[in-house]
PDB file of N, CA and C in Angstrom:
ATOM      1  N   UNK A   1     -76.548  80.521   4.394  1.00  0.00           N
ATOM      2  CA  UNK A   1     -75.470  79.680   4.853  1.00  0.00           C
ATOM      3  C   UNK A   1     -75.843  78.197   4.799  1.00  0.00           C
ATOM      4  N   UNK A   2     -76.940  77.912   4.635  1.00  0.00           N
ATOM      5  CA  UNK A   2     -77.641  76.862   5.393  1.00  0.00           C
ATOM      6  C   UNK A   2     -77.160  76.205   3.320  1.00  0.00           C
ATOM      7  N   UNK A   3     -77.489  76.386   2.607  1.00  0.00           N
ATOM      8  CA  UNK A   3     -77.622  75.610   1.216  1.00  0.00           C
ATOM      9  C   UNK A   3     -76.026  75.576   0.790  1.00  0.00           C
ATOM     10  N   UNK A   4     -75.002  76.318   1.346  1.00  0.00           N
ATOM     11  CA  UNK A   4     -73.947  75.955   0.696  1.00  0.00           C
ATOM     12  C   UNK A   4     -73.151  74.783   1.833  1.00  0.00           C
ATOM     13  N   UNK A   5     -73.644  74.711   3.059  1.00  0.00           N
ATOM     14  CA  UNK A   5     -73.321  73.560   3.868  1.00  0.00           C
ATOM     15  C   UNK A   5     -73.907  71.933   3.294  1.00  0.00           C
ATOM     16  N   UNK A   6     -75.182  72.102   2.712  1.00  0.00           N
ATOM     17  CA  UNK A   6     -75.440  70.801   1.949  1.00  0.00           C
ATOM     18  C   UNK A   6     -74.352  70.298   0.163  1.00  0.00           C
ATOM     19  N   UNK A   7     -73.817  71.611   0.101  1.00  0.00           N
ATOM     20  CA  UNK A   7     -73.019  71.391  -1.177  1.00  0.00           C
ATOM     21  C   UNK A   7     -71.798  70.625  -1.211  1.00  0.00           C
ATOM     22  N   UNK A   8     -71.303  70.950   0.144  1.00  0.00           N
ATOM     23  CA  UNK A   8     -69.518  70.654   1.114  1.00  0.00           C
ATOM     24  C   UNK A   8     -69.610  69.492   0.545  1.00  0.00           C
ATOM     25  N   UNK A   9     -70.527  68.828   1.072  1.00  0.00           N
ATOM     26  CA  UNK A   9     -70.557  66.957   1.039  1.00  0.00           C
ATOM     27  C   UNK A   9     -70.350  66.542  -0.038  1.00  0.00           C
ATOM     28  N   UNK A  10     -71.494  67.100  -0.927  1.00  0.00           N
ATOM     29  CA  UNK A  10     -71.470  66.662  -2.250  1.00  0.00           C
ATOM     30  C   UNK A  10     -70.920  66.785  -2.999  1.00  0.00           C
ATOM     31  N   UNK A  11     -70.147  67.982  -3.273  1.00  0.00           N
ATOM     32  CA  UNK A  11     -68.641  67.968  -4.054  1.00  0.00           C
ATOM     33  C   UNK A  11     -67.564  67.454  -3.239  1.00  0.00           C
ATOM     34  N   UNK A  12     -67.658  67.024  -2.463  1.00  0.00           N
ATOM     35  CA  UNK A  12     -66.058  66.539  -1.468  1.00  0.00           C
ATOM     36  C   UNK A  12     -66.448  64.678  -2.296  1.00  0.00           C
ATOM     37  N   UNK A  13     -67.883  64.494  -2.431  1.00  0.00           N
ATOM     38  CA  UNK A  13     -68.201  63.072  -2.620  1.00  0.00           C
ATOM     39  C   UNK A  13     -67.617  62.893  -4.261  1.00  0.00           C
ATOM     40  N   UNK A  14     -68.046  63.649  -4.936  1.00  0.00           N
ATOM     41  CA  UNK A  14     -67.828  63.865  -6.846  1.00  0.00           C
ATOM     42  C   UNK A  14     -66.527  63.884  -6.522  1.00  0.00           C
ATOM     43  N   UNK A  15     -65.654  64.603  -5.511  1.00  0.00           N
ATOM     44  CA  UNK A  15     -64.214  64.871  -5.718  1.00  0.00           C
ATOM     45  C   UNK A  15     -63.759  63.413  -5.834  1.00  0.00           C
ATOM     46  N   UNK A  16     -64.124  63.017  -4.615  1.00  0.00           N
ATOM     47  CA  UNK A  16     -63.316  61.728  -4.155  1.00  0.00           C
ATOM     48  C   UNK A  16     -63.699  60.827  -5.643  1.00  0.00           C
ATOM     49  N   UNK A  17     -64.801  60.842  -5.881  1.00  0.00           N
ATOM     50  CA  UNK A  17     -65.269  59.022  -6.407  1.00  0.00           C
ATOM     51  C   UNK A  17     -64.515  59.970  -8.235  1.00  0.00           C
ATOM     52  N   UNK A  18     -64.297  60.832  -7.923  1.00  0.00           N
ATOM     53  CA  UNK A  18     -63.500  61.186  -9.799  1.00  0.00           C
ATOM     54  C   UNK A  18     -62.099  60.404  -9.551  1.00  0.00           C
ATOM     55  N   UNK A  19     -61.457  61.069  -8.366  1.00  0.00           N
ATOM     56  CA  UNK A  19     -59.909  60.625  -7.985  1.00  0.00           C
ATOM     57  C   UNK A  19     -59.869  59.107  -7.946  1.00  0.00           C
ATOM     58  N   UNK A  20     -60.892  58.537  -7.505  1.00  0.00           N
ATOM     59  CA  UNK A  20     -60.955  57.088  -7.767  1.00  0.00           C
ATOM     60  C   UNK A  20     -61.003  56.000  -8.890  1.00  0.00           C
ATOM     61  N   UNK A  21     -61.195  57.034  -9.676  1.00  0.00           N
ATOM     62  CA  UNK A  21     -62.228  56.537 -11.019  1.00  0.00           C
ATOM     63  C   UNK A  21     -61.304  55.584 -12.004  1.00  0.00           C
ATOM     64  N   UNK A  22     -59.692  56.461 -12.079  1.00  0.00           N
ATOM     65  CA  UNK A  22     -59.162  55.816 -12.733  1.00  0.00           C
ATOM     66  C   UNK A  22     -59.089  55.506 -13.954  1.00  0.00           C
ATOM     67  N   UNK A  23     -58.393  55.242 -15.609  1.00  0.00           N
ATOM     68  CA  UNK A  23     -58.198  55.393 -16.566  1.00  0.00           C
ATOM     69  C   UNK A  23     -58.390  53.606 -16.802  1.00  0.00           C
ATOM     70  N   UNK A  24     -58.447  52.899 -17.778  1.00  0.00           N
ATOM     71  CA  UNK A  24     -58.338  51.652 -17.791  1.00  0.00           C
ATOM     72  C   UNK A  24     -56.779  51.504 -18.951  1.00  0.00           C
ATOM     73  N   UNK A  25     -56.196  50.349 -18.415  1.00  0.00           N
ATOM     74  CA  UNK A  25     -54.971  50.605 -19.532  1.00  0.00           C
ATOM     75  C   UNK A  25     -55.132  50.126 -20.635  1.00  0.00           C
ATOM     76  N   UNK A  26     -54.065  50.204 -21.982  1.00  0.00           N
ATOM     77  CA  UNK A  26     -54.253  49.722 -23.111  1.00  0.00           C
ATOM     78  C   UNK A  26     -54.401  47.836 -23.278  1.00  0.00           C
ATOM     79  N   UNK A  27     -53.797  47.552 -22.479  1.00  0.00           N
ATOM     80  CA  UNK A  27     -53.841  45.876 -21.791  1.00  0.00           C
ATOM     81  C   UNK A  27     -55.206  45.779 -21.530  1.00  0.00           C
ATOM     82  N   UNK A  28     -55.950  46.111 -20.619  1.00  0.00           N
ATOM     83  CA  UNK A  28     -56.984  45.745 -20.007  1.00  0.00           C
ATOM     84  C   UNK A  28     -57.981  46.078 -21.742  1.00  0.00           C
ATOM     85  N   UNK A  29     -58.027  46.815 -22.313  1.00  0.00           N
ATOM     86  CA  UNK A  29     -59.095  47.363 -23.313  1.00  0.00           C
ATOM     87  C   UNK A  29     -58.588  46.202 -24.614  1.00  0.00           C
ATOM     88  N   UNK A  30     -57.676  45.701 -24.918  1.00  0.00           N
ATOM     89  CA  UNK A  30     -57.509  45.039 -25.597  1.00  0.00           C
ATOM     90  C   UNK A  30     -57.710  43.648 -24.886  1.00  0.00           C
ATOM     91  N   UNK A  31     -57.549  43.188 -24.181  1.00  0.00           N
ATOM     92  CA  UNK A  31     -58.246  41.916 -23.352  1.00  0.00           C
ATOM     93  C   UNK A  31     -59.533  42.232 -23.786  1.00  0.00           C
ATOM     94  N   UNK A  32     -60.090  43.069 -23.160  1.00  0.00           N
ATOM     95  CA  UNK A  32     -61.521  42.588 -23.844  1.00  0.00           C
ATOM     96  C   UNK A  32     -62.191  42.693 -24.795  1.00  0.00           C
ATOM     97  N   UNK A  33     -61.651  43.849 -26.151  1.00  0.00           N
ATOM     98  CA  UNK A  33     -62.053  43.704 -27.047  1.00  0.00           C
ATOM     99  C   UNK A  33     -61.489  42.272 -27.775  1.00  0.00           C
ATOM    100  N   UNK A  34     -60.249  42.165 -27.115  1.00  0.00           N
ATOM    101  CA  UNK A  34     -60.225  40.307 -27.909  1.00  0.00           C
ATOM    102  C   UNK A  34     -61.004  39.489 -27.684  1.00  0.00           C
ATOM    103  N   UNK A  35     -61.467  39.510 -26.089  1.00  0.00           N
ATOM    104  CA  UNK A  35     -62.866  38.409 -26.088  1.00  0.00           C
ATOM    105  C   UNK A  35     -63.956  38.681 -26.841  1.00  0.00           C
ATOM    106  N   UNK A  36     -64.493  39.803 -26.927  1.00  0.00           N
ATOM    107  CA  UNK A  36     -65.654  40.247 -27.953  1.00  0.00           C
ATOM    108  C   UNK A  36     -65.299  40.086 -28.995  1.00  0.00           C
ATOM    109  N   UNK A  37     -64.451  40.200 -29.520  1.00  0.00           N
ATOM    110  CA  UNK A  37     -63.981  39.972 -31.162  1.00  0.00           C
ATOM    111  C   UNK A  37     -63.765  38.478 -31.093  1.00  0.00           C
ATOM    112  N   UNK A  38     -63.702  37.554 -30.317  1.00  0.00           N
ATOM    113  CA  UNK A  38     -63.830  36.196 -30.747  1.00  0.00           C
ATOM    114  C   UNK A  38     -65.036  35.858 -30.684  1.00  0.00           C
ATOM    115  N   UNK A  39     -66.246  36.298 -29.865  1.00  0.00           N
ATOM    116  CA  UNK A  39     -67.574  35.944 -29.820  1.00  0.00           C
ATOM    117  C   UNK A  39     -67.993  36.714 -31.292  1.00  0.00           C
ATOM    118  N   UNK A  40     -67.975  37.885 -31.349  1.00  0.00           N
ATOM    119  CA  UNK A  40     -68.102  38.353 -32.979  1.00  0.00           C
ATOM    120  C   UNK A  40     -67.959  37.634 -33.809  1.00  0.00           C
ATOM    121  N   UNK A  41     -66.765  37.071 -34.036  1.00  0.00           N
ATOM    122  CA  UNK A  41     -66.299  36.369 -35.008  1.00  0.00           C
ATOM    123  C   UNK A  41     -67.087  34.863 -35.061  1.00  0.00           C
ATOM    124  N   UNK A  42     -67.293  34.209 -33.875  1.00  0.00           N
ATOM    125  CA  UNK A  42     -68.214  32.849 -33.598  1.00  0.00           C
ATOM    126  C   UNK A  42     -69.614  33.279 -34.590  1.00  0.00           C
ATOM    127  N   UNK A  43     -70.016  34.357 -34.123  1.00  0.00           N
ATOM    128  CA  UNK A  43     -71.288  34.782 -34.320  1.00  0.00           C
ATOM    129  C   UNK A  43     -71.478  34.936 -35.893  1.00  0.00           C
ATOM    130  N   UNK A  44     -70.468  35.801 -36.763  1.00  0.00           N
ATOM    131  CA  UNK A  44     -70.458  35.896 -37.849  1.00  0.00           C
ATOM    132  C   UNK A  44     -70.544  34.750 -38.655  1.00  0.00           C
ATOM    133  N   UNK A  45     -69.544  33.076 -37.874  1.00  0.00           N
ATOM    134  CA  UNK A  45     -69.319  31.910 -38.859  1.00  0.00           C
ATOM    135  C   UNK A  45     -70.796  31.381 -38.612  1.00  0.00           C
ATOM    136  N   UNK A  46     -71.670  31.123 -37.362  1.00  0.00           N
ATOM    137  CA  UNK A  46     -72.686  31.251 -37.528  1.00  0.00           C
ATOM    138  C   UNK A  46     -73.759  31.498 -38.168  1.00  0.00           C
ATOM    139  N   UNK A  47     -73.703  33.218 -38.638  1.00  0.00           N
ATOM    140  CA  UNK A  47     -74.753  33.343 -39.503  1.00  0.00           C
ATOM    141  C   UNK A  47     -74.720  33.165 -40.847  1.00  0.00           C
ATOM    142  N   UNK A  48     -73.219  32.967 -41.217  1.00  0.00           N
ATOM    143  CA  UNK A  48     -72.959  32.574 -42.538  1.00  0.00           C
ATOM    144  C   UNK A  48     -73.375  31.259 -42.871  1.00  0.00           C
ATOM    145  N   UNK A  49     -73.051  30.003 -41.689  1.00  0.00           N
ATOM    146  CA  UNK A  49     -73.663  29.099 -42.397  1.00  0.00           C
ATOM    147  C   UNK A  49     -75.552  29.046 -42.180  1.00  0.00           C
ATOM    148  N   UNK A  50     -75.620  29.772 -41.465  1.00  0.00           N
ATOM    149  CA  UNK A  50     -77.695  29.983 -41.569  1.00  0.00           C
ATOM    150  C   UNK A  50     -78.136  30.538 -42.486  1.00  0.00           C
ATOM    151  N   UNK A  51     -77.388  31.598 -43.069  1.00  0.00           N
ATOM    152  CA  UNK A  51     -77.516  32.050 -44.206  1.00  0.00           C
ATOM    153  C   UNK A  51     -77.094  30.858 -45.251  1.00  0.00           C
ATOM    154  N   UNK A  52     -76.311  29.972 -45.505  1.00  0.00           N
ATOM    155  CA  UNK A  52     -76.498  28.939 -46.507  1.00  0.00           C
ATOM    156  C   UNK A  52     -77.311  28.066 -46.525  1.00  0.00           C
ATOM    157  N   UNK A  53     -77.499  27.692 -45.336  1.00  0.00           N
ATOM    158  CA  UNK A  53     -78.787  26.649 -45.291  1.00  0.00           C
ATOM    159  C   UNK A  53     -80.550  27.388 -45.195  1.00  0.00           C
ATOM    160  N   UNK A  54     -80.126  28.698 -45.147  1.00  0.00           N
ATOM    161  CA  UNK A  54     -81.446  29.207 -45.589  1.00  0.00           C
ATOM    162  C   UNK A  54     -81.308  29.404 -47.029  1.00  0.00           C
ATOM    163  N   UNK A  55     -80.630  29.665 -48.025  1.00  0.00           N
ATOM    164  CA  UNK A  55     -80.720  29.886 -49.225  1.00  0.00           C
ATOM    165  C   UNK A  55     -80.747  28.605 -49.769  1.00  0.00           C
ATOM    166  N   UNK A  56     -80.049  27.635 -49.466  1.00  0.00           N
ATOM    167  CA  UNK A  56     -80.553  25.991 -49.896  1.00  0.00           C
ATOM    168  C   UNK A  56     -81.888  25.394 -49.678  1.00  0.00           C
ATOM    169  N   UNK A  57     -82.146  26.207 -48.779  1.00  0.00           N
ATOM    170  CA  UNK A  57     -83.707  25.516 -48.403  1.00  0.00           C
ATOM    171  C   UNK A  57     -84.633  26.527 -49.516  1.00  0.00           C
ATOM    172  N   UNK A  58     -84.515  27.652 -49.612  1.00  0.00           N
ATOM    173  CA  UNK A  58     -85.370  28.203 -50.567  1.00  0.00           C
ATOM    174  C   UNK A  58     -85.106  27.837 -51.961  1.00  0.00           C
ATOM    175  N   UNK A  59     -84.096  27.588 -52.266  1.00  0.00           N
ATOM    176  CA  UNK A  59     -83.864  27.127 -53.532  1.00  0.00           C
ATOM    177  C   UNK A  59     -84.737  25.370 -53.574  1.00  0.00           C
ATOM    178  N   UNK A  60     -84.518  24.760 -52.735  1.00  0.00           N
ATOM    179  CA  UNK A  60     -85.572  23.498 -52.860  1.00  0.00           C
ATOM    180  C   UNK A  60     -86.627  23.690 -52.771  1.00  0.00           C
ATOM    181  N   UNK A  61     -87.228  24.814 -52.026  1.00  0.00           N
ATOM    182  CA  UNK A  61     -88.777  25.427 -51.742  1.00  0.00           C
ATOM    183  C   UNK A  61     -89.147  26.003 -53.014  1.00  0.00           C
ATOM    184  N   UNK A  62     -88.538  26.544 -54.163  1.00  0.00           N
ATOM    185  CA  UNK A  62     -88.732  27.029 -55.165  1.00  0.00           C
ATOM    186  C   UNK A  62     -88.997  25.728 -55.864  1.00  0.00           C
ATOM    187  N   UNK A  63     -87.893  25.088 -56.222  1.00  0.00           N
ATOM    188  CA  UNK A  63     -87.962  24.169 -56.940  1.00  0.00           C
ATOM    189  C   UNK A  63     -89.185  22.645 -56.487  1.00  0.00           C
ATOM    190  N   UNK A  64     -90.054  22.860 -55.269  1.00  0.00           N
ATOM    191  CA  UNK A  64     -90.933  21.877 -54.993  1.00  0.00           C
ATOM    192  C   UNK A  64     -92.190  23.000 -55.421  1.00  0.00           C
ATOM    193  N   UNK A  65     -92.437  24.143 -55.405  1.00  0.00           N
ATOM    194  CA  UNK A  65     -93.552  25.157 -55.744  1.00  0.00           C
ATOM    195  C   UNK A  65     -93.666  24.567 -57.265  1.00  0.00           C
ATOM    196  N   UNK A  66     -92.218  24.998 -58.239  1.00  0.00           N
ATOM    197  CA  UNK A  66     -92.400  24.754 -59.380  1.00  0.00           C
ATOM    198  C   UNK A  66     -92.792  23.455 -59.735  1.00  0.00           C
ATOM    199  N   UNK A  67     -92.353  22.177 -58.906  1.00  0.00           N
ATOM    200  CA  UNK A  67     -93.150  20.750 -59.220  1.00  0.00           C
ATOM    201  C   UNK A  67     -94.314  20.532 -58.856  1.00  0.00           C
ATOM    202  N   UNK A  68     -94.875  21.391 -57.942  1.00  0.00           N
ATOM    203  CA  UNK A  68     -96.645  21.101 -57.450  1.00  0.00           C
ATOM    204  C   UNK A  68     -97.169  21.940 -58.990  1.00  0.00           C
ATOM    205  N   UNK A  69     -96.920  23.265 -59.051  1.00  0.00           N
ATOM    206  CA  UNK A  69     -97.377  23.687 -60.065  1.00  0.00           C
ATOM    207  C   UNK A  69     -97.499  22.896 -61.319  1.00  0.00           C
ATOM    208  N   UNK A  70     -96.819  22.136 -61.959  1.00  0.00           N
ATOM    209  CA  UNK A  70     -96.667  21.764 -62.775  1.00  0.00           C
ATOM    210  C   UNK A  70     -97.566  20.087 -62.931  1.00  0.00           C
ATOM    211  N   UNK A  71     -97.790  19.782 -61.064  1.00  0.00           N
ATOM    212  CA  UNK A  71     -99.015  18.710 -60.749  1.00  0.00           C
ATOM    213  C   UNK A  71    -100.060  19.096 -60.836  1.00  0.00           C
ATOM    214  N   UNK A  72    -100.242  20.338 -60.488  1.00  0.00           N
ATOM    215  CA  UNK A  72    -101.477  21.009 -60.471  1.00  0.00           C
ATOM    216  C   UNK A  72    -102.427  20.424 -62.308  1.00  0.00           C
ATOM    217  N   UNK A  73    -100.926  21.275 -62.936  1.00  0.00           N
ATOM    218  CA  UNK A  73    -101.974  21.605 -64.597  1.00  0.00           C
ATOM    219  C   UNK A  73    -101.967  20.273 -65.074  1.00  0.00           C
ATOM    220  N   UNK A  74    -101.388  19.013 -64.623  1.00  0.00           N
ATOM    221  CA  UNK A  74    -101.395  17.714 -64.933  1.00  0.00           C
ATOM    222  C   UNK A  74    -102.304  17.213 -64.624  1.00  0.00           C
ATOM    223  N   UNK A  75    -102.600  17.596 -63.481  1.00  0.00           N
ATOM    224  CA  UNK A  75    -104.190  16.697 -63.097  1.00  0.00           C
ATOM    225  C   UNK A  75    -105.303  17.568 -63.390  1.00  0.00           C
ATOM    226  N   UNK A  76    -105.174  19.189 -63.922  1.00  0.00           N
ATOM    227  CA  UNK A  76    -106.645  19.589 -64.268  1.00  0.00           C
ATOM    228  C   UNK A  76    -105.989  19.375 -65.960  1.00  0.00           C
ATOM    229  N   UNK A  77    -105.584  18.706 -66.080  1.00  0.00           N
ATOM    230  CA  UNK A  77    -105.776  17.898 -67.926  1.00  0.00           C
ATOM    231  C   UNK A  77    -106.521  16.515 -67.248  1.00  0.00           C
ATOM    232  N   UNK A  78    -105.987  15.783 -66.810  1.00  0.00           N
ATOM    233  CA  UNK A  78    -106.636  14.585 -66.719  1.00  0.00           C
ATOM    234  C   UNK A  78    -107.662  14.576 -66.058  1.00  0.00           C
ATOM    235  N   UNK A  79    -108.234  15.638 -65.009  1.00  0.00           N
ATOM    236  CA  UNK A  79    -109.829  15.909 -64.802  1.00  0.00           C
ATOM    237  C   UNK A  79    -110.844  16.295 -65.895  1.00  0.00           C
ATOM    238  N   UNK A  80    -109.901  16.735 -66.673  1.00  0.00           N
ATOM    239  CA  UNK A  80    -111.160  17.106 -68.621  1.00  0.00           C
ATOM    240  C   UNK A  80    -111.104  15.426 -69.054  1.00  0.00           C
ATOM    241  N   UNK A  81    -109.741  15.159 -69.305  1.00  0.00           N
ATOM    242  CA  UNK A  81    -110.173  13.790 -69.639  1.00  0.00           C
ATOM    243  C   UNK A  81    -111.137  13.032 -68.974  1.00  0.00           C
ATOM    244  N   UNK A  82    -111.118  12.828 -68.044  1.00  0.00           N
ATOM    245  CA  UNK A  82    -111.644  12.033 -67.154  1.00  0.00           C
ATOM    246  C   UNK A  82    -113.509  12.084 -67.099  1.00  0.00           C
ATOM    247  N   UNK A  83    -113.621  13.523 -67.041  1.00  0.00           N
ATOM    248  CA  UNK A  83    -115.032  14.529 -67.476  1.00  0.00           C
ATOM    249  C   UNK A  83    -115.552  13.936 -69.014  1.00  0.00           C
ATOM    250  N   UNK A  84    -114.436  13.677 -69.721  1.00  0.00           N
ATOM    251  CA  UNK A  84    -114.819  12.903 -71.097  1.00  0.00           C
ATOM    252  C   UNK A  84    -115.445  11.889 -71.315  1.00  0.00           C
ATOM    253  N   UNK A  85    -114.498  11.146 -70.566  1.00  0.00           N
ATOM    254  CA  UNK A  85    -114.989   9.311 -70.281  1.00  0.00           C
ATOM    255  C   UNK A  85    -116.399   9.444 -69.670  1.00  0.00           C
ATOM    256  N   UNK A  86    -116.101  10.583 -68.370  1.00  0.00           N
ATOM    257  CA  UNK A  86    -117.670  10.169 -67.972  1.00  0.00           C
ATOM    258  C   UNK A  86    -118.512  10.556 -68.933  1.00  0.00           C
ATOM    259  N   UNK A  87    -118.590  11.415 -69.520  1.00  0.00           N
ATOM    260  CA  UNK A  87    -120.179  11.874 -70.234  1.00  0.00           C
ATOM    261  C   UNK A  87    -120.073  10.663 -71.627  1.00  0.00           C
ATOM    262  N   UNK A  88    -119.028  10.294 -71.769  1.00  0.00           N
ATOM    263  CA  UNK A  88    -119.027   9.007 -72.954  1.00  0.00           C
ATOM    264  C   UNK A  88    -119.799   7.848 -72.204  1.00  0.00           C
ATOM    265  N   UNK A  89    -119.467   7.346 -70.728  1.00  0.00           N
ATOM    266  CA  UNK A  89    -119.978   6.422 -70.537  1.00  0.00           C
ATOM    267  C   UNK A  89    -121.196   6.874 -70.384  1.00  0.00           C
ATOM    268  N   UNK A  90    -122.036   7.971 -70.143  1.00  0.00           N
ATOM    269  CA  UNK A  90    -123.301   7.980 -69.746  1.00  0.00           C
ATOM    270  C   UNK A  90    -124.091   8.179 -70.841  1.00  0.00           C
ATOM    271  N   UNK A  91    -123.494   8.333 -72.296  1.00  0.00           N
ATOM    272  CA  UNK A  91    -124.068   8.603 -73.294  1.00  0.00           C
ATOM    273  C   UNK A  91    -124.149   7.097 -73.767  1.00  0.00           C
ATOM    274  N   UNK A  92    -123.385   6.065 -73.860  1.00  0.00           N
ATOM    275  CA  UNK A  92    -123.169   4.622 -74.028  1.00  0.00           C
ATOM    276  C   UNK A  92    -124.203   4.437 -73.131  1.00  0.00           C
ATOM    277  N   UNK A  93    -124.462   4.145 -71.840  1.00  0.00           N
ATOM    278  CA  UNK A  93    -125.845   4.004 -71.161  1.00  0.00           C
ATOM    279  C   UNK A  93    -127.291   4.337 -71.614  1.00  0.00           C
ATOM    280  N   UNK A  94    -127.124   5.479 -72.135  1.00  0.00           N
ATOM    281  CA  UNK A  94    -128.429   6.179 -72.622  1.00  0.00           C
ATOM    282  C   UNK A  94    -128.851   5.423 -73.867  1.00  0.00           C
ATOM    283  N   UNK A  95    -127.854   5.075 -74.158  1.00  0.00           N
ATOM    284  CA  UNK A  95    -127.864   4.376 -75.962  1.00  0.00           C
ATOM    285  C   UNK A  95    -128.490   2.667 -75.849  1.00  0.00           C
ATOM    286  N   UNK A  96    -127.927   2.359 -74.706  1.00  0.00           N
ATOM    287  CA  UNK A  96    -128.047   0.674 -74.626  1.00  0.00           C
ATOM    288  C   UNK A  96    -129.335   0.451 -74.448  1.00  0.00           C
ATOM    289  N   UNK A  97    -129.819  -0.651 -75.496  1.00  0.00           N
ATOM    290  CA  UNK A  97    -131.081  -0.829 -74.951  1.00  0.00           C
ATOM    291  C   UNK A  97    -131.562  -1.859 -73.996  1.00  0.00           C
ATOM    292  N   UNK A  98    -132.455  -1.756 -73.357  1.00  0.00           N
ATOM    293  CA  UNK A  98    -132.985  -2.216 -71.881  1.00  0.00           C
ATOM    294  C   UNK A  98    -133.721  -3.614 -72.330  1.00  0.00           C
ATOM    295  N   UNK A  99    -133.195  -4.401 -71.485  1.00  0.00           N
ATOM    296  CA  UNK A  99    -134.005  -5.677 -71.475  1.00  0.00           C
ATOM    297  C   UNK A  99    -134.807  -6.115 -70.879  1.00  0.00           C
TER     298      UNK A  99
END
């Protein structure tokens, strides 16, 4: 007797708080999916333009890679040159005679 007297309560409690519970109307559910669908929508114009200014920025990030590269092989030409002159001038030294 004693375990179905602790049950009374607890389904009289589920009874009540169901009867309470209530349906939400088609008004109320469209109110707020309109507010969420305008933050959605904020959010979307958002990432569209981050998404352009991230693809503009990589496209200049490409295009500054391809101009270092292209400094790079410019100055290891003019480090051979340069490697030239020197061993010319030190061979012109070797040559000069001493007074």
């Amino acid at each position: 007797m004693m375990p179905s007297l602790k049950i009374i309560p607890a389904v009289a409690i589920m009874a009540g708080s169901l009867g309470l519970g209530g349906c939400a109307t088609k008004g109320y559910v469209r109110e707020q999916v309109a507010v969420v669908d305008q933050r959605v929508a904020a959010l979307e114009g958002r990432v569209a333009e981050t998404d352009g200014i991230a693809r503009a920025a990589r496209g200049e990030a490409q295009a500054a890679a391809g101009q270092a590269q292209t400094n790079t092989q410019r100055l290891d030409q003019l480090t051979g040159r340069v490697d030239g002159v020197e061993q010319r001038m030190i061979e012109a030294q070797r040559k000069r005679p001493r007074n």
